[in-house]
Protein backbone atom coordinates (compact mmCIF):
# COMPACT_ATOMS: atom_id res chain seq x y z
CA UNK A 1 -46.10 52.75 -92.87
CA UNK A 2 -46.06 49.43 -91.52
CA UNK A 3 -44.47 49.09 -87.81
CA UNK A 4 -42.33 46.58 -87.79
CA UNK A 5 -41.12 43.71 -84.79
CA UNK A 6 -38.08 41.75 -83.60
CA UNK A 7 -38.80 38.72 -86.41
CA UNK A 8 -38.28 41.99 -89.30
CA UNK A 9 -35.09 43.33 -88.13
CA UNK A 10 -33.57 39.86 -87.62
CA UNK A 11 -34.52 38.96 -90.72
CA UNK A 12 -33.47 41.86 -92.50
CA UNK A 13 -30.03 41.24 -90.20
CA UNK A 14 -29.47 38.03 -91.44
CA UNK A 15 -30.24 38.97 -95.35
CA UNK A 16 -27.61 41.69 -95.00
CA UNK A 17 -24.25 39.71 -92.98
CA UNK A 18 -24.57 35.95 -94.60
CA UNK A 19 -22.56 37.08 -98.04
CA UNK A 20 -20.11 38.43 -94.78
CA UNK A 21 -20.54 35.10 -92.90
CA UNK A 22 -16.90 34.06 -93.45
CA UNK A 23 -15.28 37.39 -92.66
CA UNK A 24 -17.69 37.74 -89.52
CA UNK A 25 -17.32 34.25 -88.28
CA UNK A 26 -13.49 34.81 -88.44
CA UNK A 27 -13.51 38.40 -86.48
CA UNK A 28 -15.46 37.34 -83.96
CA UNK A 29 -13.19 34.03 -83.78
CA UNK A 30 -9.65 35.33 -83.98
CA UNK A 31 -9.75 39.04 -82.91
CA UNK A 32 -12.38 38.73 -80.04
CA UNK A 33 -11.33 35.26 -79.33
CA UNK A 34 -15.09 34.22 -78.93
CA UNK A 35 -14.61 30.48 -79.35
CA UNK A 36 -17.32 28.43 -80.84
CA UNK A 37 -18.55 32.37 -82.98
CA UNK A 38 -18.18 30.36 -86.45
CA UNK A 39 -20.94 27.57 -85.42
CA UNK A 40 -23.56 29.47 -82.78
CA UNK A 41 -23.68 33.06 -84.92
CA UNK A 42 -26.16 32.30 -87.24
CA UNK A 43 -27.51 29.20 -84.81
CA UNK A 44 -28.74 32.08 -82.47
CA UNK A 45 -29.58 34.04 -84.52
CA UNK A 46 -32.06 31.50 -85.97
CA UNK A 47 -33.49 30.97 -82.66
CA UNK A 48 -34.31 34.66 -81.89
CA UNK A 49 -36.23 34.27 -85.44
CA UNK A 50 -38.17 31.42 -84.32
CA UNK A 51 -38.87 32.72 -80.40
CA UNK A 52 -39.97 35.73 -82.21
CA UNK A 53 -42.18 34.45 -84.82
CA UNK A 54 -43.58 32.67 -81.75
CA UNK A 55 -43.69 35.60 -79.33
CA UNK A 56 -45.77 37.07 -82.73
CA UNK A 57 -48.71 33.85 -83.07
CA UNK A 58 -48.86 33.90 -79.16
CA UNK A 59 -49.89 38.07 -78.84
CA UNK A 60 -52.48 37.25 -81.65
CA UNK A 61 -53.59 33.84 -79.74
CA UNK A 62 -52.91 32.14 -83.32
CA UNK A 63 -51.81 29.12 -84.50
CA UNK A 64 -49.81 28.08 -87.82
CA UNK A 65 -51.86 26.07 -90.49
CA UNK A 66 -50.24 23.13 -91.62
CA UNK A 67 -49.98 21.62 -94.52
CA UNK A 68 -48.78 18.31 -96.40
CA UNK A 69 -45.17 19.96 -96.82
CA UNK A 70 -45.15 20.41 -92.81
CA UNK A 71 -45.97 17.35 -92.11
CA UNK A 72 -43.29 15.48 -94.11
CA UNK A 73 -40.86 17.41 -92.87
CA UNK A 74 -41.98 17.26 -89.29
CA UNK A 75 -42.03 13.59 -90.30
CA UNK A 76 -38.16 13.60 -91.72
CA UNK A 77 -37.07 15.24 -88.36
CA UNK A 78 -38.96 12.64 -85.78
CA UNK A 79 -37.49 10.23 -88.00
CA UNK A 80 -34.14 11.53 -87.44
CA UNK A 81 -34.88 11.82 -83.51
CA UNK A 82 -35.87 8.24 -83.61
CA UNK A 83 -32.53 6.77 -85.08
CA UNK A 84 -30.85 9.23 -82.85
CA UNK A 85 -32.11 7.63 -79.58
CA UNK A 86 -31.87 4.49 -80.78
CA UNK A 87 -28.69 4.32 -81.50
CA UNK A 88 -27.24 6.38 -78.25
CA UNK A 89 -25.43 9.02 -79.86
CA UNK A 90 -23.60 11.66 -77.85
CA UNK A 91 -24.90 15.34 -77.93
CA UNK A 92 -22.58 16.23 -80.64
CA UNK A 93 -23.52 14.10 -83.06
CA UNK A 94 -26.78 15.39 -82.68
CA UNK A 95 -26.17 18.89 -82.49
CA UNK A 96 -24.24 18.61 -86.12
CA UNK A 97 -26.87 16.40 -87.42
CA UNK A 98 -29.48 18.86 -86.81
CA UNK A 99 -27.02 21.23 -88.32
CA UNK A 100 -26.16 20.19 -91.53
CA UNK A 101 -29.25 17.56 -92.42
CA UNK A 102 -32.08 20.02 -91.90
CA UNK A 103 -31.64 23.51 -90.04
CA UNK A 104 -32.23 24.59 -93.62
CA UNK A 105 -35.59 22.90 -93.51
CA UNK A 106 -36.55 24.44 -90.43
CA UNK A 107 -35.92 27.95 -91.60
CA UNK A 108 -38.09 27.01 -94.56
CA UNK A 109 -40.50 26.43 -92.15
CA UNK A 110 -40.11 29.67 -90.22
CA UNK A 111 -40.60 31.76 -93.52
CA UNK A 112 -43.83 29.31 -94.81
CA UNK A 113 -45.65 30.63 -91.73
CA UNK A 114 -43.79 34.05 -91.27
CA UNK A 115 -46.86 36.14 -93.72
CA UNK A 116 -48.71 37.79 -91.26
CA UNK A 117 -45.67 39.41 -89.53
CA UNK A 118 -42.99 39.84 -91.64
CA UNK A 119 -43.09 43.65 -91.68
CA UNK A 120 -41.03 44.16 -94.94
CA UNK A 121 -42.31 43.32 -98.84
CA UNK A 122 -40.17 40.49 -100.56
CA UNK A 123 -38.51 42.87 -103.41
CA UNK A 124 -37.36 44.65 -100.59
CA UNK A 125 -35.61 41.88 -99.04
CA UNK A 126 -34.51 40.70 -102.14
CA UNK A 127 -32.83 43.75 -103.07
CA UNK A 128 -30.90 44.26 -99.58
CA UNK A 129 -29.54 41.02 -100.44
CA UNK A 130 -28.38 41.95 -103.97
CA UNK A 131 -26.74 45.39 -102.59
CA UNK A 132 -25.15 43.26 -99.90
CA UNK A 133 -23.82 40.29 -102.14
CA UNK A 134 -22.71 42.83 -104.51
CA UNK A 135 -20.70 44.97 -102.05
CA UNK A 136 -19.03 41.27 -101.46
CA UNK A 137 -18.34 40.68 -104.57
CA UNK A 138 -16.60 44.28 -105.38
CA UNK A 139 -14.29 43.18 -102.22
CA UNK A 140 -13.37 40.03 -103.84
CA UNK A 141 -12.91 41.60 -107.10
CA UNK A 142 -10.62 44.48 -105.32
CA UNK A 143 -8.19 41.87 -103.82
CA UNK A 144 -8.83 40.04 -106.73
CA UNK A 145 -7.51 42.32 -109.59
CA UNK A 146 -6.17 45.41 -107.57
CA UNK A 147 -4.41 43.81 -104.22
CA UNK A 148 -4.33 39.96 -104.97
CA UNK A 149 -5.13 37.34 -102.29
CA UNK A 150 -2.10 37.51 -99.87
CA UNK A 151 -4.00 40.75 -98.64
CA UNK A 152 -6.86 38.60 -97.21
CA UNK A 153 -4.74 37.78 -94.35
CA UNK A 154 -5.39 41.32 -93.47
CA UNK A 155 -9.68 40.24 -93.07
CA UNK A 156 -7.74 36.71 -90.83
CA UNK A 157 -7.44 34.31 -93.06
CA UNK A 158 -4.65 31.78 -93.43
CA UNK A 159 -1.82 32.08 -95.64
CA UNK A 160 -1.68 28.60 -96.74
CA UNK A 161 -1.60 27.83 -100.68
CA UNK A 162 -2.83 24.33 -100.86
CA UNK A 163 -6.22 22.97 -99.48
CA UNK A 164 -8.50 23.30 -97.05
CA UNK A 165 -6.80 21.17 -93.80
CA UNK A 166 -9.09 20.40 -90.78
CA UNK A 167 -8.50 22.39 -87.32
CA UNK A 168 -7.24 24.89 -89.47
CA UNK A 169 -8.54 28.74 -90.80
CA UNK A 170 -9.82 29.55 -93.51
CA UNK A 171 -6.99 29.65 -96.07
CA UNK A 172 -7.01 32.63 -98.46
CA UNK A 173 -6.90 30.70 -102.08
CA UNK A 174 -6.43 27.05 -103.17
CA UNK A 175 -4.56 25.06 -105.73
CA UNK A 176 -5.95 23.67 -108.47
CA UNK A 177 -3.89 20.23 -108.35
CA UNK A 178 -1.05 19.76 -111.01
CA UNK A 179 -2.00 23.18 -113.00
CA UNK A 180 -0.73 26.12 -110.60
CA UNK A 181 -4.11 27.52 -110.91
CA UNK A 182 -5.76 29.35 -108.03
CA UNK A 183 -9.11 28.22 -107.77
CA UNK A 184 -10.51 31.63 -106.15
CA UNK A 185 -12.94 31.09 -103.42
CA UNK A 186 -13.76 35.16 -102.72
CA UNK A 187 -14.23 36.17 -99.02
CA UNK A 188 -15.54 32.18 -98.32
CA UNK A 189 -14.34 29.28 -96.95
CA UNK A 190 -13.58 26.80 -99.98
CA UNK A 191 -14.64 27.26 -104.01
CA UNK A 192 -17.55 25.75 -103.27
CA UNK A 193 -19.44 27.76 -101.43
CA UNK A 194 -18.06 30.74 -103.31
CA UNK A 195 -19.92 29.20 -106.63
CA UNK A 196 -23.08 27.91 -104.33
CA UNK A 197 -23.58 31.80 -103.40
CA UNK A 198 -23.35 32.72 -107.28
CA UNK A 199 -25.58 30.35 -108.28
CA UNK A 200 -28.28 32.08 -105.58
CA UNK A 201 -27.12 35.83 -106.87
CA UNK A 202 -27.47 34.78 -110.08
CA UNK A 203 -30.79 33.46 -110.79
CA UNK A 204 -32.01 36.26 -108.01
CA UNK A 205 -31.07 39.17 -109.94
CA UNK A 206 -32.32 37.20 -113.17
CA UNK A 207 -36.16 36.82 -110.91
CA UNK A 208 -35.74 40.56 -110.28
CA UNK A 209 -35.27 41.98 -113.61
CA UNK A 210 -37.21 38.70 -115.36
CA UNK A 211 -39.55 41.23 -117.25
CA UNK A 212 -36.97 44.04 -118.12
CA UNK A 213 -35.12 43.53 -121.23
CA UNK A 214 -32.36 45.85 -120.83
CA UNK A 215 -28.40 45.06 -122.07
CA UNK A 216 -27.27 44.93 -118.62
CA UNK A 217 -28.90 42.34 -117.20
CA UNK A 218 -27.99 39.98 -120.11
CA UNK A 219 -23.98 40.78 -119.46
CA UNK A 220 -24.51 40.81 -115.88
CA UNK A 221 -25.23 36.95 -116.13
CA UNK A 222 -22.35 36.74 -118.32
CA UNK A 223 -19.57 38.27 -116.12
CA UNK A 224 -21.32 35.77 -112.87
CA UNK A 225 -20.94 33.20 -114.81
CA UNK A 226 -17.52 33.94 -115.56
CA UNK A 227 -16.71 34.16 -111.66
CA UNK A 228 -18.26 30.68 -111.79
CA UNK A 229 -15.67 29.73 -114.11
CA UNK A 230 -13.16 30.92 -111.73
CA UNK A 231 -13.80 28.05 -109.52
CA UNK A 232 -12.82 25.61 -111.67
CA UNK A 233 -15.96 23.65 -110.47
CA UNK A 234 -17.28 21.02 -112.83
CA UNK A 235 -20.36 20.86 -110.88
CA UNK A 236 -20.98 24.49 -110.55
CA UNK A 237 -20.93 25.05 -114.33
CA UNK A 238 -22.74 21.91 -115.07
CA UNK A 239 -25.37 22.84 -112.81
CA UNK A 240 -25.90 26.41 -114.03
CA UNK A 241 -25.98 25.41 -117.46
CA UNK A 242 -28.55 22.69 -116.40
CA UNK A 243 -30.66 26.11 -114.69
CA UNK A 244 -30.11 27.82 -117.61
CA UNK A 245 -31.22 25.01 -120.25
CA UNK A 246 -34.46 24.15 -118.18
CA UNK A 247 -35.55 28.23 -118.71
CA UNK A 248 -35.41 27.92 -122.14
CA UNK A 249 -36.66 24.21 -122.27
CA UNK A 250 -39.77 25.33 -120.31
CA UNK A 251 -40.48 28.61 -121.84
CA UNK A 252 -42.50 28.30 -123.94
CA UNK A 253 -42.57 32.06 -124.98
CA UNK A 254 -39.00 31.86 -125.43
CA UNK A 255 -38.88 29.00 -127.33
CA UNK A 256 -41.29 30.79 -129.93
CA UNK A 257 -38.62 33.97 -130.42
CA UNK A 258 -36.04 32.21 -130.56
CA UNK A 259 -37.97 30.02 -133.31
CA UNK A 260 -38.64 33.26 -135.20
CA UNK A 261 -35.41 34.19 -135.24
CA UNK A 262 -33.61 31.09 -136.20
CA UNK A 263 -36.03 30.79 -139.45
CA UNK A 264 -35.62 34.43 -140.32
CA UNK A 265 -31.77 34.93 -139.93
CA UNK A 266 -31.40 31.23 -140.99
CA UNK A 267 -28.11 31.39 -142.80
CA UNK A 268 -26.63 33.85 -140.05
CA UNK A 269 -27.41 31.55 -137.14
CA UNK A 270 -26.33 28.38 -138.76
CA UNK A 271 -23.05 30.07 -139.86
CA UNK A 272 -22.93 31.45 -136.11
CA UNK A 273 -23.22 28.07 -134.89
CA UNK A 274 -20.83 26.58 -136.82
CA UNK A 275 -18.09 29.08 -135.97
CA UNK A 276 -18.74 28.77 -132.35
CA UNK A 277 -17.98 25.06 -132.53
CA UNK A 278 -15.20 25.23 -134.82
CA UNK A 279 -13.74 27.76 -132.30
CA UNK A 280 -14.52 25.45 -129.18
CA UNK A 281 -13.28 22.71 -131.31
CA UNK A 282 -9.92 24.47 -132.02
CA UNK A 283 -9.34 25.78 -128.29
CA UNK A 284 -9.96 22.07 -126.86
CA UNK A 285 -7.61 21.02 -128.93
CA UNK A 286 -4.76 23.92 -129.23
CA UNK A 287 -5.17 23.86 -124.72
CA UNK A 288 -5.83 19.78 -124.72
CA UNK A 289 -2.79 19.35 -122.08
CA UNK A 290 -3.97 21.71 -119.45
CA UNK A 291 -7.56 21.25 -120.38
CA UNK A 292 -7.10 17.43 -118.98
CA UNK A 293 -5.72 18.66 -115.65
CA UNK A 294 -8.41 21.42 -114.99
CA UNK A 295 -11.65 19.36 -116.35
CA UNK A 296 -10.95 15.67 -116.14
CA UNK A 297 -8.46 15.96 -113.39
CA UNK A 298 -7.84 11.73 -112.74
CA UNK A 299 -7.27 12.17 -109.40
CA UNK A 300 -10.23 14.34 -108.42
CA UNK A 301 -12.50 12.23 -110.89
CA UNK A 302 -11.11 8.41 -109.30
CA UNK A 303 -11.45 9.71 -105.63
CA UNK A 304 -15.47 10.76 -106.56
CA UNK A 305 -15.91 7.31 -108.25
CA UNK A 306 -13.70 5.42 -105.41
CA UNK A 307 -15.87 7.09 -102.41
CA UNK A 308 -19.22 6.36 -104.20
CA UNK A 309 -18.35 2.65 -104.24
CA UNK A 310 -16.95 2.15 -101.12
CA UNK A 311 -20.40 4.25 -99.53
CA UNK A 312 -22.79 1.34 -101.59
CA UNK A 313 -20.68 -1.13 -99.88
CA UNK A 314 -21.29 0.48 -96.87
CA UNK A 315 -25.26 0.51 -97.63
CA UNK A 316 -24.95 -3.31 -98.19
CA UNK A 317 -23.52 -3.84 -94.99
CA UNK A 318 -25.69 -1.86 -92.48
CA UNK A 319 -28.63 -0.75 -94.62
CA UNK A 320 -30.97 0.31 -91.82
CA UNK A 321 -28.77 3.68 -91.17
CA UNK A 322 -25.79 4.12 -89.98
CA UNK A 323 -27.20 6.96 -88.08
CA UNK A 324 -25.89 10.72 -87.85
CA UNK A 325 -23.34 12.65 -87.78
CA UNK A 326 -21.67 9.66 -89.78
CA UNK A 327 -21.20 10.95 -93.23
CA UNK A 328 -19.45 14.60 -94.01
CA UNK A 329 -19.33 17.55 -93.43
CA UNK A 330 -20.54 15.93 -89.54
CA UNK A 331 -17.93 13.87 -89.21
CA UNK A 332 -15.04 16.29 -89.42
CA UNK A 333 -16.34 17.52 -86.44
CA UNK A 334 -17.42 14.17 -84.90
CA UNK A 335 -14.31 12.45 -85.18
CA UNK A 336 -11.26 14.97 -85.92
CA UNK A 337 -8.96 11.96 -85.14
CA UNK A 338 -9.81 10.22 -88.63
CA UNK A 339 -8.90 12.97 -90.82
CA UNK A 340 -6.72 10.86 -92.91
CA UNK A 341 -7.27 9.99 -96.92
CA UNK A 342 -8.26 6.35 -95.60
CA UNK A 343 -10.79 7.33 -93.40
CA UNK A 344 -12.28 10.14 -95.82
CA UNK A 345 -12.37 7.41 -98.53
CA UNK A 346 -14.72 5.90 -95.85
CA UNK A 347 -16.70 8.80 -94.52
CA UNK A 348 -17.03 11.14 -97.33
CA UNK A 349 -19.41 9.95 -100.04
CA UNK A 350 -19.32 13.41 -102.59
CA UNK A 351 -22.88 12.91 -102.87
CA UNK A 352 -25.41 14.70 -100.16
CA UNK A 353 -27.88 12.18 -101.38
CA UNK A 354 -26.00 9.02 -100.96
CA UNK A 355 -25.14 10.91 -97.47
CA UNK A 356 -28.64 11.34 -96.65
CA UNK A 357 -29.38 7.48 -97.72
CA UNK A 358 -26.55 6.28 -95.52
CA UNK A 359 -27.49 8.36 -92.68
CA UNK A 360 -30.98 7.41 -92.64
CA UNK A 361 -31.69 4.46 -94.71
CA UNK A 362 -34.57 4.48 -97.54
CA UNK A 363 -37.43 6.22 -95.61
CA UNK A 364 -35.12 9.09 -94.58
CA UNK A 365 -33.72 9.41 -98.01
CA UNK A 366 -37.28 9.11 -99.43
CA UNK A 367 -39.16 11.90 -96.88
CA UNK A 368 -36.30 13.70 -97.97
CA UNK A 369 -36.62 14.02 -101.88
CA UNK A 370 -40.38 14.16 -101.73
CA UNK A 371 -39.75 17.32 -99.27
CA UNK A 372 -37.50 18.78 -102.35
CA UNK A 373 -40.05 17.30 -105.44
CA UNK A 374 -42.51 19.33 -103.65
CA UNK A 375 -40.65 22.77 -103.51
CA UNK A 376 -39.78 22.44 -107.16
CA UNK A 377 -43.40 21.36 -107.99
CA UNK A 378 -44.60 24.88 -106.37
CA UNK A 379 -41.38 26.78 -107.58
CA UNK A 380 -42.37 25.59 -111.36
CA UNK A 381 -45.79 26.53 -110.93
CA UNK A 382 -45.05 30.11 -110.04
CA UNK A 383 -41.28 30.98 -111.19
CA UNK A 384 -39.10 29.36 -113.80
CA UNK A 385 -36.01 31.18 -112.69
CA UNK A 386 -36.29 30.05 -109.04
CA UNK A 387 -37.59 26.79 -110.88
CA UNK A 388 -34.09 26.69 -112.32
CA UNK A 389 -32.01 27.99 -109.71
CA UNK A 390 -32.90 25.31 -106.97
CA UNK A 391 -32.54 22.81 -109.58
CA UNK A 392 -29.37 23.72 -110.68
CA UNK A 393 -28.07 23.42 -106.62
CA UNK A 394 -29.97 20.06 -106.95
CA UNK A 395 -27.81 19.14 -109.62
CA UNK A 396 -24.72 20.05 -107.94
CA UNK A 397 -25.49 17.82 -104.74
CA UNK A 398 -25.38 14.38 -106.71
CA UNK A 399 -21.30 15.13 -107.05
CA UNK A 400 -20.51 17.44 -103.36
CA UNK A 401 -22.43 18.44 -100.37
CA UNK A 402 -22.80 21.80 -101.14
CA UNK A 403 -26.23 22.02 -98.61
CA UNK A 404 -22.98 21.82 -95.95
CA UNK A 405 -22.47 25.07 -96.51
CA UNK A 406 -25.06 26.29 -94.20
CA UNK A 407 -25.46 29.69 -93.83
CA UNK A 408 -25.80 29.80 -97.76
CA UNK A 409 -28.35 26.94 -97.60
CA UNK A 410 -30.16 29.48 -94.84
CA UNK A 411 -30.06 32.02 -97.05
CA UNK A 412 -31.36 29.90 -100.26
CA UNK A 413 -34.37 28.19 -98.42
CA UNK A 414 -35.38 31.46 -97.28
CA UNK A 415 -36.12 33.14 -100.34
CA UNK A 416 -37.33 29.80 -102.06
CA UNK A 417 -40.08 30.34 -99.59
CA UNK A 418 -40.68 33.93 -98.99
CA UNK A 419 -41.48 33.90 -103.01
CA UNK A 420 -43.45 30.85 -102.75
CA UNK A 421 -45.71 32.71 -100.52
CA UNK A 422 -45.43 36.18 -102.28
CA UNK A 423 -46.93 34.24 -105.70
CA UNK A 424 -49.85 32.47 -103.28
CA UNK A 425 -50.62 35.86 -101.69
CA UNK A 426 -50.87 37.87 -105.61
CA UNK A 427 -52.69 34.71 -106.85
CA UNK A 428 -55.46 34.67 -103.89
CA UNK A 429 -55.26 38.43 -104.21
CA UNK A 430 -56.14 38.56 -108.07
CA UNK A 431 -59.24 35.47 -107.53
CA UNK A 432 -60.65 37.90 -104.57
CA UNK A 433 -60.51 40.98 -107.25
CA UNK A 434 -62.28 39.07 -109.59
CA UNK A 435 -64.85 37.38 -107.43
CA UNK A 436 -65.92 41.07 -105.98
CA UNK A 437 -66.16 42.08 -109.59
CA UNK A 438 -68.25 39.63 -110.80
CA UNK A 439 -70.20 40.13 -107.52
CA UNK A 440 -70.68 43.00 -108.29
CA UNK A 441 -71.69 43.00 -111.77
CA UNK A 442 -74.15 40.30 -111.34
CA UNK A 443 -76.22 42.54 -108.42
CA UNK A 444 -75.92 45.27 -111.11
CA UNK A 445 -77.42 42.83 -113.99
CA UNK A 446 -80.74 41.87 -111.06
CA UNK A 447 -80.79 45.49 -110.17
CA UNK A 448 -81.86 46.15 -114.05
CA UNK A 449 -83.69 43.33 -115.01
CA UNK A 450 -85.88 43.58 -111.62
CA UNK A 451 -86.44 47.67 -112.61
């Protein structure tokens, strides 16, 4: 049995709590009155993981080995140390910088150089998390179906029906605007983070039953992606249906069944797929009037379109940066005085990437997306459904900032890697194997021909 260390049992910690991270931050906030708990919990935590990583490679006298990936994003954070000092920000602005542009990053990081003393095997891991997220979700579903949401106040949240409101907690449900539809946000903060941590339990417990073909796991994706629909996200469903397209688009395997099938139940699945979209066809237009409010929603849809514009005109003005801590989620914090509709127009963009190219200007924006090109260059090569997952959240970050959700984004960047690694470690594995055995075949062959 393997012993295990400090940088184990955080980890494991930290697997286990974040689907809890609301309900947590909120104990610890309004019961123990420990101000500042929803910011620094996971913050320290992540610095215990990285002074114990470090404790680890300084008892072995070892140092990391870096690699192109390192560098850029070493590169991406001097960069953003640079414009920081240059333009005299004050210690918060930096502080929430580092928080929301690349803490993720940084945990990558940890987990890229965590293999020789991470005491625990990645299905492991994996499958705390999917006992843990699943407990969640059977708590949502309880007050849910069983107790309904007014109960939440009994877990400290707010019992306030409309939106989320700065300086405020966490409200228990929202309004869908002009509908009377509660957009259901679970035990989170907002919808969006409740969809952001479906689209990571999703396409995990796809990865860990991708070669069993059992009944279950087919309507288990079904009923998550019917909590998705809950959210009445646009961007959540068209970014899992985006994940979902690119695993059959890419399999190749798949493609071939499916192929088979189609050609021998021809007149079956054309009928099928006729029905389907007379059905869709008929719904859209029997449910056109509500349909409008929930999906195109004119007021939602303007405000994206409005923000977007007035951010380019922003870039045209000062299109060096406009340094951190200047675009949302940051600047909630930064400047709590300007939470009016006027100034959001002016400091929310609904776009982390238009965000990031604000913040930073062109080589910030650009050491970013060649930092995520390169992840989803190594997640194709070894796993189609992580492939898909991270592509899907990639998706859903040209329309909201869902990476602001943090302590999901901690959780997402360290599996991205901790599978990475896994698929390196079988592949070098397998090429050792098979370099022994024709080692040792080939002494066998001289041992012969010299006798």
């Amino acid at each position: 049995m393997k012993k295990t260390n400090l940088f184990t049992l955080i980890t494991k910690f930290l697997i286990i709590i974040l689907p809890f991270y609301v309900i947590i931050s909120l104990f610890l906030g309004q019961v123990l009155k420990i101000s500042f708990a929803w910011f620094f919990l996971k913050e320290l935590l992540l610095v215990l993981l990285f002074f114990s990583l470090a404790f680890e490679y300084f008892k072995d006298k070892k140092l990391p080995k870096l690699d192109c990936l390192d560098y850029l994003i070493f590169a991406y954070i001097l960069y953003w140390i640079f414009i920081t000092f240059f333009n005299w920000l004050w210690l918060k602005s930096i502080i929430f910088g580092w928080r929301y542009d690349f803490m993720f990053l940084i945990v990558m990081l940890i987990f890229k150089h965590s293999s020789p003393y991470l005491k625990i095997r990645t299905d492991k891991l994996l499958n705390l998390f999917l006992l843990s997220g699943w407990i969640s979700l059977f708590l949502w579903l309880t007050f849910k179906f069983v107790f309904w949401e007014k109960y939440l106040t009994i877990f400290w949240f707010v019992d306030y029906v409309w939106n989320w409101v700065y300086s405020w907690w966490v409200p228990n449900y929202h309004w869908l605007e002009w509908t009377g539809i509660r957009r259901f946000q679970w035990i989170f903060d907002w919808p969006n983070p409740m969809w952001y941590f479906l689209i990571i339990y999703s396409f995990l417990f796809l990865h860990s039953r991708e070669n069993k073909k059992e009944y279950y796991v087919f309507l288990t994706m079904i009923f998550l992606f019917r909590l998705i629909i809950l959210t009445y996200s646009r961007s959540a469903i068209l970014g899992f249906l985006i994940g979902i397209f690119s695993l059959f688009i890419f399999n190749k395997s798949l493609i071939k069944k499916l192929k088979k099938i189609f050609f021998k139940y021809k007149k079956i699945c054309v009928s099928s797929i006729l029905l389907i979209l007379i059905f869709i066809w008929w719904y859209i237009y029997v449910f056109r009037w509500p349909l409008e409010n929930i999906v195109l929603r004119a007021g939602s849809t303007s405000g994206h379109f409005e923000r977007m514009q007035a951010w380019l005109k922003r870039f045209t003005k000062k299109p060096l940066w406009a340094w951190l801590a200047e675009a949302w989620p940051a600047f909630r914090a930064i400047y709590p005085e300007k939470q009016t509709k006027k100034d959001e127009i002016y400091y929310i963009p609904e776009s982390w990437y238009i965000q990031i190219l604000i913040e930073g200007w062109i080589i910030y924006f650009l050491l970013f997306i060649s930092i995520l090109f390169i992840i989803l260059k190594k997640l194709f090569t070894k796993s189609l459904v992580l492939f898909s997952m991270f592509l899907a959240v990639l998706v859903m970050n040209f329309f909201l900032h869902i990476f602001e959700a943090s302590y999901l984004s901690v959780l997402l960047f360290i599996f991205i890697w901790l599978f990475i690694k896994k698929m390196v470690k079988y592949i070098l594995i397998t090429y050792n194997y098979l370099k022994n055995v024709l080692k040792t075949q080939n002494k066998s062959y001289m041992f012969f021909r010299n006798f």
